[in-house]
N, C-alpha and C. Protein backbone atom coordinates (compact mmCIF):
# COMPACT_ATOMS: atom_id res chain seq x y z
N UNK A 1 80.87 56.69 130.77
CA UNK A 1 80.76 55.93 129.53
C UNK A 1 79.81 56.64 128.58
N UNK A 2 80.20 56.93 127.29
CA UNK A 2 79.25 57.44 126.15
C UNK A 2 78.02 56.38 126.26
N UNK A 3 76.91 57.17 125.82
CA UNK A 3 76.01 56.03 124.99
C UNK A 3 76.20 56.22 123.75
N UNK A 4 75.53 55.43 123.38
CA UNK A 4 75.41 55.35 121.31
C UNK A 4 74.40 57.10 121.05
N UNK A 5 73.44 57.46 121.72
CA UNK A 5 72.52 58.56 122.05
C UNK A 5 73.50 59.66 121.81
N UNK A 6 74.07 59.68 122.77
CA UNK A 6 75.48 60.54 123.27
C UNK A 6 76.41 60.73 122.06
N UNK A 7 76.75 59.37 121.50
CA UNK A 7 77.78 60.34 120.26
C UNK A 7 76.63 60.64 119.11
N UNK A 8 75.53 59.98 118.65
CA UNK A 8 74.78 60.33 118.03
C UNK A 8 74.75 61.57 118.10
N UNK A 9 74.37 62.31 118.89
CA UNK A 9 73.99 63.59 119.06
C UNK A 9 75.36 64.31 119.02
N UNK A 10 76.55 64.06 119.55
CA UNK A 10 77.43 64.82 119.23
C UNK A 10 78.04 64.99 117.60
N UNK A 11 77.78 63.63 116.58
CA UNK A 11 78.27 63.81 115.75
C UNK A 11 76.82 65.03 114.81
N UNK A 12 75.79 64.67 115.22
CA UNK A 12 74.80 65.88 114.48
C UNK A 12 75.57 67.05 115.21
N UNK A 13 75.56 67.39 116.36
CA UNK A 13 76.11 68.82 116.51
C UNK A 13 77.69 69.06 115.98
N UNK A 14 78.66 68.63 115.59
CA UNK A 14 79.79 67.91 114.95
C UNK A 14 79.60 68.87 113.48
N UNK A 15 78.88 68.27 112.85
CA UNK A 15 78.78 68.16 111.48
C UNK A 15 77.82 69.56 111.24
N UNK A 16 76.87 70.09 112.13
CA UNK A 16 76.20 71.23 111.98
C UNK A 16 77.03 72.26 112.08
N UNK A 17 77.99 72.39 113.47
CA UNK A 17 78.92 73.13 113.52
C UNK A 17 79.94 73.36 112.28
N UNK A 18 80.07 72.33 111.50
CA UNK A 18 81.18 72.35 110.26
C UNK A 18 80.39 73.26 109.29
N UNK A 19 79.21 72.88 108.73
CA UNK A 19 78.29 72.80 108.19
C UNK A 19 77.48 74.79 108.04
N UNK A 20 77.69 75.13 109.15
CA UNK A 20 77.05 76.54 109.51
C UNK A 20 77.95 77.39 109.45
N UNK A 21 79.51 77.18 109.42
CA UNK A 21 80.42 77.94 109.28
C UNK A 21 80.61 77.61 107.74
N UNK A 22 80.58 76.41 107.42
CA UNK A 22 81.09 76.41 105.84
C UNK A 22 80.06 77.30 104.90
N UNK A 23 78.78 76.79 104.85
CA UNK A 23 77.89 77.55 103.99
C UNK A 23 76.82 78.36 104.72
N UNK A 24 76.68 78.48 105.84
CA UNK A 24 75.70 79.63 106.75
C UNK A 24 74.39 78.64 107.09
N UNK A 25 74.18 78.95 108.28
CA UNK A 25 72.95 78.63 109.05
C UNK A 25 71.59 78.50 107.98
N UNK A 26 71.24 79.62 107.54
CA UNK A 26 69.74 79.51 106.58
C UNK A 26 70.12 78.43 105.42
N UNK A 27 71.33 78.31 104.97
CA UNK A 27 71.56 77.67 103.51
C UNK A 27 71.76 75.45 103.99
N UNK A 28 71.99 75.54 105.48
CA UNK A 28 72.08 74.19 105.72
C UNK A 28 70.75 73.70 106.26
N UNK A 29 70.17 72.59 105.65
CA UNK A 29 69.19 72.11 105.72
C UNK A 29 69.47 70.70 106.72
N UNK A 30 68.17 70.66 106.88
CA UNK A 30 67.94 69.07 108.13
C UNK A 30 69.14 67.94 107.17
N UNK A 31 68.71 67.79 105.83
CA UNK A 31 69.22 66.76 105.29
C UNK A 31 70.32 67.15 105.11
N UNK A 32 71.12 67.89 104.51
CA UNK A 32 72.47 68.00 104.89
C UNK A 32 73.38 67.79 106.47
N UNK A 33 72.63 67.91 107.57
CA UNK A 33 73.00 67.52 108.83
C UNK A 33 73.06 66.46 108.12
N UNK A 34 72.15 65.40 108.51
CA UNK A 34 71.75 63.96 108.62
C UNK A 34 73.03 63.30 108.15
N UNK A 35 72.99 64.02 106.33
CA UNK A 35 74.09 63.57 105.63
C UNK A 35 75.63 63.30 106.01
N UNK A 36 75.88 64.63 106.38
CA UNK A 36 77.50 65.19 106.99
C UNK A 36 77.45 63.92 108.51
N UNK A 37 76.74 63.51 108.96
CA UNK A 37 76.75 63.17 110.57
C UNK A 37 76.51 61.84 110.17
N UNK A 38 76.06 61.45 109.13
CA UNK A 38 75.63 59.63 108.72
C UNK A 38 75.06 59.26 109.66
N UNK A 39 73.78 59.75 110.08
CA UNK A 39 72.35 59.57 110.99
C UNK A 39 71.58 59.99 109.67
N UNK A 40 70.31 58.66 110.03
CA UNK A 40 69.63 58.48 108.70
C UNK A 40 67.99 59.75 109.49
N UNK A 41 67.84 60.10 108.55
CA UNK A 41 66.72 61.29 108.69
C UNK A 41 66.07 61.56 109.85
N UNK A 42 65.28 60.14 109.55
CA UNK A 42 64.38 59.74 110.04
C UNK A 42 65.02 59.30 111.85
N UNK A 43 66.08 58.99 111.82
CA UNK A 43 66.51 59.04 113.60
C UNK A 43 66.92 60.31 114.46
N UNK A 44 67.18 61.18 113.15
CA UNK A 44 67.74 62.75 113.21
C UNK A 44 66.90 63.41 114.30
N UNK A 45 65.53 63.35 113.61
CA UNK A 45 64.30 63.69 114.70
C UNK A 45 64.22 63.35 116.00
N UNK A 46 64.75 62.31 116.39
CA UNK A 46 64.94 61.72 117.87
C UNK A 46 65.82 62.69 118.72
N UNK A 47 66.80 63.43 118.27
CA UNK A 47 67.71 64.03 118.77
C UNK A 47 67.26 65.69 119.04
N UNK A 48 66.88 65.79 117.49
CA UNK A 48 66.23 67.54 117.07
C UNK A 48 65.28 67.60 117.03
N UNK A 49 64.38 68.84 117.32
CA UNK A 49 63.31 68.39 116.54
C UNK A 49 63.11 69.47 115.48
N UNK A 50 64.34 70.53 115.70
CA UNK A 50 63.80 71.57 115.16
C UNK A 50 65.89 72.21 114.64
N UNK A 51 65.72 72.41 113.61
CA UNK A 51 67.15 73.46 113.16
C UNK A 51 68.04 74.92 114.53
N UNK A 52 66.60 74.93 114.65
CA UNK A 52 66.77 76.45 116.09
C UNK A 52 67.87 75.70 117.43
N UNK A 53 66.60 74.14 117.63
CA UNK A 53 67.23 73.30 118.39
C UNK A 53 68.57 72.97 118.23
N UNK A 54 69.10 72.46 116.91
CA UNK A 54 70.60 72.37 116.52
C UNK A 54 71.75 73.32 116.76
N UNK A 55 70.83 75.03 116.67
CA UNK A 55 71.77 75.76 116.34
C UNK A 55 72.08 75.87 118.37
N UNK A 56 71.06 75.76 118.74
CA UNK A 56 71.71 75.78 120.59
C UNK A 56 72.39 75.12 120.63
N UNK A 57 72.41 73.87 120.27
CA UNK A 57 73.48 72.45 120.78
C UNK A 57 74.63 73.41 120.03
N UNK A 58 75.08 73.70 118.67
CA UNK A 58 76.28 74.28 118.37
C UNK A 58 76.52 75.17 119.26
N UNK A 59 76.25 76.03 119.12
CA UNK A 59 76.40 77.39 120.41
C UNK A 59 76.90 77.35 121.24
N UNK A 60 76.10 75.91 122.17
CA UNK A 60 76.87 75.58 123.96
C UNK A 60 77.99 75.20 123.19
N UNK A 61 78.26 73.98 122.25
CA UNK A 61 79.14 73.46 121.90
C UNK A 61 80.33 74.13 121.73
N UNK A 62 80.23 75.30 120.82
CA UNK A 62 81.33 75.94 120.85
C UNK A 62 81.91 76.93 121.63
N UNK A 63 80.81 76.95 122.71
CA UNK A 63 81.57 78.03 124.16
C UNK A 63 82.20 77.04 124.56
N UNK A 64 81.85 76.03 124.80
CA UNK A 64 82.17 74.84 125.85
C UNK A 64 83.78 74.72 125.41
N UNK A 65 83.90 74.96 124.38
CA UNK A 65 85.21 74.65 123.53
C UNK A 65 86.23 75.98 123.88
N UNK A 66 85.17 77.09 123.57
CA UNK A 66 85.71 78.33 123.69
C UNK A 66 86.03 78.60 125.47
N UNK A 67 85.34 78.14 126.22
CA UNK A 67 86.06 78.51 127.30
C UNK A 67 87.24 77.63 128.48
N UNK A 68 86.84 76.16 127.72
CA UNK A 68 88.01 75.36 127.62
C UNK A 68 89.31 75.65 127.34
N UNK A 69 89.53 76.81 126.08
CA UNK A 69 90.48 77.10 125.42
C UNK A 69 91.28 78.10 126.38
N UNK A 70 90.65 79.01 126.53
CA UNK A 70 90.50 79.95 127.62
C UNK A 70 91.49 79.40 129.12
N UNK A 71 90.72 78.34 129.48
CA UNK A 71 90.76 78.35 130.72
C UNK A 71 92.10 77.37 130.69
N UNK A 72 92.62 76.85 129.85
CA UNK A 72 93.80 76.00 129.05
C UNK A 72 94.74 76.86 129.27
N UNK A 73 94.38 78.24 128.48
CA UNK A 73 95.74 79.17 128.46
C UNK A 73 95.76 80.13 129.54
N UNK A 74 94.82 79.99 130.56
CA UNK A 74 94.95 80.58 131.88
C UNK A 74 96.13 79.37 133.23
N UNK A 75 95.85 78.22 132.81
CA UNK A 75 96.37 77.30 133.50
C UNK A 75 97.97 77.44 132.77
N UNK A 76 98.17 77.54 131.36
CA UNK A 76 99.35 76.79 130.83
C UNK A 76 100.65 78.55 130.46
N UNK A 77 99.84 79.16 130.12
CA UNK A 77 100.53 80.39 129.95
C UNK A 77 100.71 81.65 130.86
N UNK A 78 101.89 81.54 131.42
CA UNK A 78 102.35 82.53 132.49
C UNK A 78 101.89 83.69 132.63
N UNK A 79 102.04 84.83 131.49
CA UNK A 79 101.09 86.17 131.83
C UNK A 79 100.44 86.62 130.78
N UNK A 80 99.74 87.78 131.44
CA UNK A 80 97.98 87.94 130.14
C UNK A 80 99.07 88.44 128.78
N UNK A 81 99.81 89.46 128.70
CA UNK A 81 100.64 89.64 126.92
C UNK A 81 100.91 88.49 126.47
N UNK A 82 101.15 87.38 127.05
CA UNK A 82 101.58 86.22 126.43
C UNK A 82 100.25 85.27 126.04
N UNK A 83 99.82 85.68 126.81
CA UNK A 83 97.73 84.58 126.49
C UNK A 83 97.08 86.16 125.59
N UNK A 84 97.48 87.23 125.39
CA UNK A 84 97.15 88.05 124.43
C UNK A 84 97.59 87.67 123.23
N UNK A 85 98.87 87.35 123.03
CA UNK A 85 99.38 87.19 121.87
C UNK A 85 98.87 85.79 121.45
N UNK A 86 98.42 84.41 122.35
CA UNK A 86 98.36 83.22 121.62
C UNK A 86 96.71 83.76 121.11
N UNK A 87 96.26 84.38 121.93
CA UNK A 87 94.57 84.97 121.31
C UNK A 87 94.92 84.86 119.90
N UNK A 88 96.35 85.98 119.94
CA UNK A 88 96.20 86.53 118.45
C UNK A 88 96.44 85.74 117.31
N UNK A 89 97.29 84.64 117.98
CA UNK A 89 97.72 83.34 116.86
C UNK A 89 95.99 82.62 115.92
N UNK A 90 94.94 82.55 116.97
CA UNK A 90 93.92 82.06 116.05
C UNK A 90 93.88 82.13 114.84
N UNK A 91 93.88 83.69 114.42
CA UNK A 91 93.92 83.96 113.15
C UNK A 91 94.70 83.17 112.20
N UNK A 92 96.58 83.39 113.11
CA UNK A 92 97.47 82.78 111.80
C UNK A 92 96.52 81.20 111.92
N UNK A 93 96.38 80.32 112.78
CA UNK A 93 96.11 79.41 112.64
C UNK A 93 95.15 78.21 112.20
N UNK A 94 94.17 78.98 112.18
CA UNK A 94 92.81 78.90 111.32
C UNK A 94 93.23 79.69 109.72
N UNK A 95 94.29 80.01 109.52
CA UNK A 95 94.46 81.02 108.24
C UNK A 95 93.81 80.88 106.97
N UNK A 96 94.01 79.44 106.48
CA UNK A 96 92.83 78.92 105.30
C UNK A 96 91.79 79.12 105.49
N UNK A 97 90.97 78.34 106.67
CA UNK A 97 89.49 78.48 107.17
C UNK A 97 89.39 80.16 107.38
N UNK A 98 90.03 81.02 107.64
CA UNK A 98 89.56 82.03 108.00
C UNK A 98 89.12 82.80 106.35
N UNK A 99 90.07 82.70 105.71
CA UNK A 99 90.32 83.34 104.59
C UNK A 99 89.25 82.79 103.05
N UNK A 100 89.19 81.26 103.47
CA UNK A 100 87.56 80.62 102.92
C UNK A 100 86.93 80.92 103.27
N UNK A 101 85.84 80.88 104.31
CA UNK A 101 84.90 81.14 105.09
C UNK A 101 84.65 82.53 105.56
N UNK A 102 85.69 83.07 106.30
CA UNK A 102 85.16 84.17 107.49
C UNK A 102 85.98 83.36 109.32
N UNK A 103 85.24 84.27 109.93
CA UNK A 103 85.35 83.68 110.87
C UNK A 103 84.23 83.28 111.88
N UNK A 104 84.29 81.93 112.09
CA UNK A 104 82.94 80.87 112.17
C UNK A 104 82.36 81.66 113.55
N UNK A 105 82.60 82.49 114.23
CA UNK A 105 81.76 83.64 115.63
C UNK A 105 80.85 84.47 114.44
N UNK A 106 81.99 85.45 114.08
CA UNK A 106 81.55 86.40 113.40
C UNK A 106 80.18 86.16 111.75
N UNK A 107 80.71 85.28 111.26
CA UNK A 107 79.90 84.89 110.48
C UNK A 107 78.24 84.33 110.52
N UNK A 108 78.59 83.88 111.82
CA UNK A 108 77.35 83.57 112.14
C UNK A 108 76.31 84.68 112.94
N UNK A 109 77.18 85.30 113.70
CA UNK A 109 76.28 86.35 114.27
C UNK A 109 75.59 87.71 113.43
N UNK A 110 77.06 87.64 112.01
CA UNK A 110 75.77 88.48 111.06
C UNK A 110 75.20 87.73 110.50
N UNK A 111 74.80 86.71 110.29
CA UNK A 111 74.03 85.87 109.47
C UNK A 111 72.65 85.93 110.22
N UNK A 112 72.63 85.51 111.54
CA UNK A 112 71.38 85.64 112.28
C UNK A 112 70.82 86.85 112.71
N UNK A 113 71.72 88.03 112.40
CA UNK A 113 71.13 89.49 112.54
C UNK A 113 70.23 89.76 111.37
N UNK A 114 70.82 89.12 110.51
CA UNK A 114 69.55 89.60 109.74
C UNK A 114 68.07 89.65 110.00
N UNK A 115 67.56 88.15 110.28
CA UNK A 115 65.66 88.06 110.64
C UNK A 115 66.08 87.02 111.21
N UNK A 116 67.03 86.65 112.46
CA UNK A 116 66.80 85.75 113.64
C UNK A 116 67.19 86.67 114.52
N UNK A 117 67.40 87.79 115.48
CA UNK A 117 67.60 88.16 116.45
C UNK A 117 67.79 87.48 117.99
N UNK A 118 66.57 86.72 117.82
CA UNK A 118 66.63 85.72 119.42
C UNK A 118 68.04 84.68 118.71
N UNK A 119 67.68 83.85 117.97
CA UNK A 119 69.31 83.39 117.99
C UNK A 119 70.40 84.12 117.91
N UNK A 120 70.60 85.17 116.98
CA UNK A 120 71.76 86.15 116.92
C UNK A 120 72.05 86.09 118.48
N UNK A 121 71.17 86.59 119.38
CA UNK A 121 71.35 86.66 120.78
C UNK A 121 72.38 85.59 121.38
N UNK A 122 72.04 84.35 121.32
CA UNK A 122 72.60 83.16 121.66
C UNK A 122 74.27 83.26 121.08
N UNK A 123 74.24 83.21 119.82
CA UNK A 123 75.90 83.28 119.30
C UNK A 123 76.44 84.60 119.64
N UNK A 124 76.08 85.29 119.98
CA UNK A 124 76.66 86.38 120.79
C UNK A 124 76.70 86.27 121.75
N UNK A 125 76.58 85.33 122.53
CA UNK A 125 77.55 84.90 123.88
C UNK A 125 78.91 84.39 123.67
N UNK A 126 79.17 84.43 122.51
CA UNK A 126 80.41 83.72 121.57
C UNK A 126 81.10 84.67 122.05
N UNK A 127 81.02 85.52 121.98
CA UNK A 127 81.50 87.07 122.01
C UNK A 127 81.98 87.63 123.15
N UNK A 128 81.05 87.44 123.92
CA UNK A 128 81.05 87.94 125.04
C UNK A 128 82.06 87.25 125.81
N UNK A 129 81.96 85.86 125.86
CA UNK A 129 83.17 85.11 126.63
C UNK A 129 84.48 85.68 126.00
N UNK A 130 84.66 85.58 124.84
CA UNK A 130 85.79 86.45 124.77
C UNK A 130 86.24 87.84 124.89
N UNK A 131 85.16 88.60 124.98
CA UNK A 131 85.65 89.90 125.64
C UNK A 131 85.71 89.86 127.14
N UNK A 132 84.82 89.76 127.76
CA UNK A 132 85.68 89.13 129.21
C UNK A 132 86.55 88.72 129.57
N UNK A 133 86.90 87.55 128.71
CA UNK A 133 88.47 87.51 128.97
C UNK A 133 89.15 88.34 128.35
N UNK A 134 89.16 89.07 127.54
CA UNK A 134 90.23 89.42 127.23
C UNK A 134 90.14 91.46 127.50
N UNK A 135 89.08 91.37 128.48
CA UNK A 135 89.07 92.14 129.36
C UNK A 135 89.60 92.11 130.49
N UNK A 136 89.80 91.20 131.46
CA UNK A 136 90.63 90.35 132.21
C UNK A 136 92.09 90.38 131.90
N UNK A 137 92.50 90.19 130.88
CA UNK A 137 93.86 90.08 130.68
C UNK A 137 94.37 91.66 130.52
N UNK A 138 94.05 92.38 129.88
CA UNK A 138 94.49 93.48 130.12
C UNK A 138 94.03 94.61 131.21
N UNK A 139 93.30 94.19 132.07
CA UNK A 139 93.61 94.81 133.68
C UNK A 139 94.44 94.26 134.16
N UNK A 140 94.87 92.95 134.30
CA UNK A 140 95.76 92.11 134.72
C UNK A 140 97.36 93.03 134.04
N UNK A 141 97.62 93.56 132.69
CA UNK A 141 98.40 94.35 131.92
C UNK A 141 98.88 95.60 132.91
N UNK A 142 97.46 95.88 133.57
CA UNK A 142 97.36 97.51 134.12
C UNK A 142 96.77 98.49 133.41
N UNK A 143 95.71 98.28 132.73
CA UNK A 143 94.83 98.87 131.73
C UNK A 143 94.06 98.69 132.38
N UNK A 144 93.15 98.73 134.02
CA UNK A 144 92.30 98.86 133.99
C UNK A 144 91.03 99.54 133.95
N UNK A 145 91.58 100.71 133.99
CA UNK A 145 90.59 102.16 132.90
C UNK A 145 90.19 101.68 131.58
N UNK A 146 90.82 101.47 131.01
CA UNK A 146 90.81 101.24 129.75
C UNK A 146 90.74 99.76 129.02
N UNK A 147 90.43 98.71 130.26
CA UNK A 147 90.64 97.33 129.59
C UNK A 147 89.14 96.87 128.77
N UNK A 148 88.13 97.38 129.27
CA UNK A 148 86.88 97.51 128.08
C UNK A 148 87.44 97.56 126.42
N UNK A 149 87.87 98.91 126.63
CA UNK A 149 88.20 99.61 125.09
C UNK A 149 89.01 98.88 124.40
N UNK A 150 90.09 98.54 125.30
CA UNK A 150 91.09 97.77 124.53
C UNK A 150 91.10 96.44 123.85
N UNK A 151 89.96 95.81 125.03
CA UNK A 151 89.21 94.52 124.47
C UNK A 151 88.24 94.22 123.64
N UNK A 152 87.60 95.47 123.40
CA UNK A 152 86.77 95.58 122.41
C UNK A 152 87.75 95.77 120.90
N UNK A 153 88.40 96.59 121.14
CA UNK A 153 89.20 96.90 119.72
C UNK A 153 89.97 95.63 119.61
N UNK A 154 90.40 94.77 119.73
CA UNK A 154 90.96 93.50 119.90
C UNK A 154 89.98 92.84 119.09
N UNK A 155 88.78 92.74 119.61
CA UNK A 155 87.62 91.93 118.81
C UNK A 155 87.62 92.56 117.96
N UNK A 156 87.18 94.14 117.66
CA UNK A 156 87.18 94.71 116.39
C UNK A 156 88.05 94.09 115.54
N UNK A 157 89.26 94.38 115.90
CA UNK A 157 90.60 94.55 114.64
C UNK A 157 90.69 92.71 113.95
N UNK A 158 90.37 91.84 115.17
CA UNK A 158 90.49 90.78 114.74
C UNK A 158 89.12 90.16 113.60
N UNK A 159 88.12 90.41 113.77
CA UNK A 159 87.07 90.53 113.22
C UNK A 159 87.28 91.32 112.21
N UNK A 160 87.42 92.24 111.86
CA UNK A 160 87.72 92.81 110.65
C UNK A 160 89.06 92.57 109.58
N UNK A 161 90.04 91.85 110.58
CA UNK A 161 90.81 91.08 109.25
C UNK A 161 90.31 89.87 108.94
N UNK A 162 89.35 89.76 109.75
CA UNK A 162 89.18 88.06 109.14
C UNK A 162 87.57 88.11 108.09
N UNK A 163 87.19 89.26 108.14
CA UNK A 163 86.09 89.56 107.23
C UNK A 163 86.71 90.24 106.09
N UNK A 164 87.97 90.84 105.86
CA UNK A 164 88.47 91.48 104.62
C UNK A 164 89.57 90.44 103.94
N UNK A 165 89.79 89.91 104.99
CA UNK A 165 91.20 88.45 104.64
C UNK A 165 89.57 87.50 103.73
N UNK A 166 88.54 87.67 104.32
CA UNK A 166 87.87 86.71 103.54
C UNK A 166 87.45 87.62 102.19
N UNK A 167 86.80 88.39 102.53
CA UNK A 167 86.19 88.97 101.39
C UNK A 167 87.48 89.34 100.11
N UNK A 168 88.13 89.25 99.75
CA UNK A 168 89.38 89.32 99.03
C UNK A 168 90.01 87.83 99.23
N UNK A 169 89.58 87.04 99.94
CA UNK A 169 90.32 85.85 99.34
C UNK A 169 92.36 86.13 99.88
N UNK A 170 92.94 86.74 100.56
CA UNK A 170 93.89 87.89 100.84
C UNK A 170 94.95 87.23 101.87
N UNK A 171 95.36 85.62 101.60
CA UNK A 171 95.87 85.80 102.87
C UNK A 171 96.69 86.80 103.19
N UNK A 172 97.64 86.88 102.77
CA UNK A 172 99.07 87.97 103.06
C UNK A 172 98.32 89.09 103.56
N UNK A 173 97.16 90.07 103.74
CA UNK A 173 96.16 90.54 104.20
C UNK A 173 96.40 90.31 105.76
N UNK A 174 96.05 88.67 106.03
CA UNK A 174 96.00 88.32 107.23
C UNK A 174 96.93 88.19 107.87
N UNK A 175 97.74 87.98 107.29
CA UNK A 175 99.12 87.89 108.09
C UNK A 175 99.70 89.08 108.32
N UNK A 176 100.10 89.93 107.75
CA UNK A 176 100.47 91.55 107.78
C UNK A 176 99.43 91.70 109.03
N UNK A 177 98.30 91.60 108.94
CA UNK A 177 97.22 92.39 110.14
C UNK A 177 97.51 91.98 111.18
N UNK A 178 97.42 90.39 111.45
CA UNK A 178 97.57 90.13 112.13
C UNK A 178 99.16 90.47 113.07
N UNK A 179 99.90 90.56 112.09
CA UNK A 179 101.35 90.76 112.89
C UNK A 179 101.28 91.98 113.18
N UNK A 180 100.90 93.11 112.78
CA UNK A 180 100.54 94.40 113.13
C UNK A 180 99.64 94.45 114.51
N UNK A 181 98.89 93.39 114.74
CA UNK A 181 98.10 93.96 115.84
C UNK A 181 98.64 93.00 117.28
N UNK A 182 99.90 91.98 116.55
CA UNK A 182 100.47 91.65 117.48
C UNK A 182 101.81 92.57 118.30
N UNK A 183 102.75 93.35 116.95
CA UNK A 183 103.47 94.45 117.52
C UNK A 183 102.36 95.38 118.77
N UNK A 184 101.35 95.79 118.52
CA UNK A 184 100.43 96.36 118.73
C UNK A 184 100.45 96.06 120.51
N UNK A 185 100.10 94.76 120.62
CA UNK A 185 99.79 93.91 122.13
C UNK A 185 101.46 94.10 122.23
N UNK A 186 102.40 93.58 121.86
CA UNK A 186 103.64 94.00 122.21
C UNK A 186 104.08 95.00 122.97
N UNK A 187 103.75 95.86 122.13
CA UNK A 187 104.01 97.04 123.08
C UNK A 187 103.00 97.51 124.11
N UNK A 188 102.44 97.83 124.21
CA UNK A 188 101.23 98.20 125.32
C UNK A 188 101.98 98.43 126.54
């Protein structure tokens, strides 16, 4: 059974998570949580005590999600080219959000490279769960010499259309890339 505590706190991490991808970590303030989550300030504190604190609760939050997703299309999708290619669907499917924003991993981990490092650290476990897997899937391919490289360039290529699909505003950008780097996993 939830408590009232329990969604309290999920809707602040909820609304931070929206909140840190829409306008960036340094630019969202305590009161904008509070606001977005309709927890009045002053109870906010009961939960947080500190923004750093928030940005952990997002973090687990969105591995928790991220390896849910993961472990979804390990149960539901027959072989790794085929859980390669739904990888690759994120993009089309987030396509607005990607192409407003960025993409809510990537965005945040340069945001905190700048002068947070110990957090940068933290959202770069974002990362990491997905190169593992998707290091995993292509040994599983028979790449396993090469399933590092390949998984890394995967993150690359996807990360970089979704930082030029943003920076240009570009969908058709994203879509072309993206279908390019799905021929790409296709063939392999």
């Amino acid at each position: 059974m939830e408590t009232k505590g329990h969604s309290n706190r999920q809707k602040i991490v909820q609304a931070a998570s929206r909140l840190f991808y829409e306008h960036g970590y340094n630019q969202t303030s305590f009161s904008d949580i509070a606001q977005a989550a309709h927890i009045p300030k002053g109870n906010f504190y009961y939960y947080f005590k500190s923004k750093d604190q928030i940005l952990e609760a997002v973090v687990e939050n969105r591995l928790e999600d991220i390896r849910a997703m993961l472990e979804g299309w390990e149960r539901s999708i027959t072989g790794p080219r085929e859980r390669l290619l739904r990888c690759l669907d994120i993009l089309r499917n987030e396509e607005q959000a990607v192409v407003r924003y960025g993409c809510p991993m990537g965005t945040l981990t340069a945001e905190l490279g700048k002068d947070q490092p110990a957090l940068q650290g933290q959202a770069r476990e974002m990362f990491q769960v997905f190169f593992i897997w998707l290091t995993r899937q292509f040994e599983a391919l028979g790449h396993a010499g090469e399933a590092r490289e390949l998984a890394l360039h995967v993150l690359a290529r996807m990360q970089g259309i979704a930082a030029i699909a943003h920076a240009f505003a570009d969908l058709a950008f994203l879509r072309r890339e993206t279908a390019a780097l799905r021929d790409w996993t296709q063939n392999l």
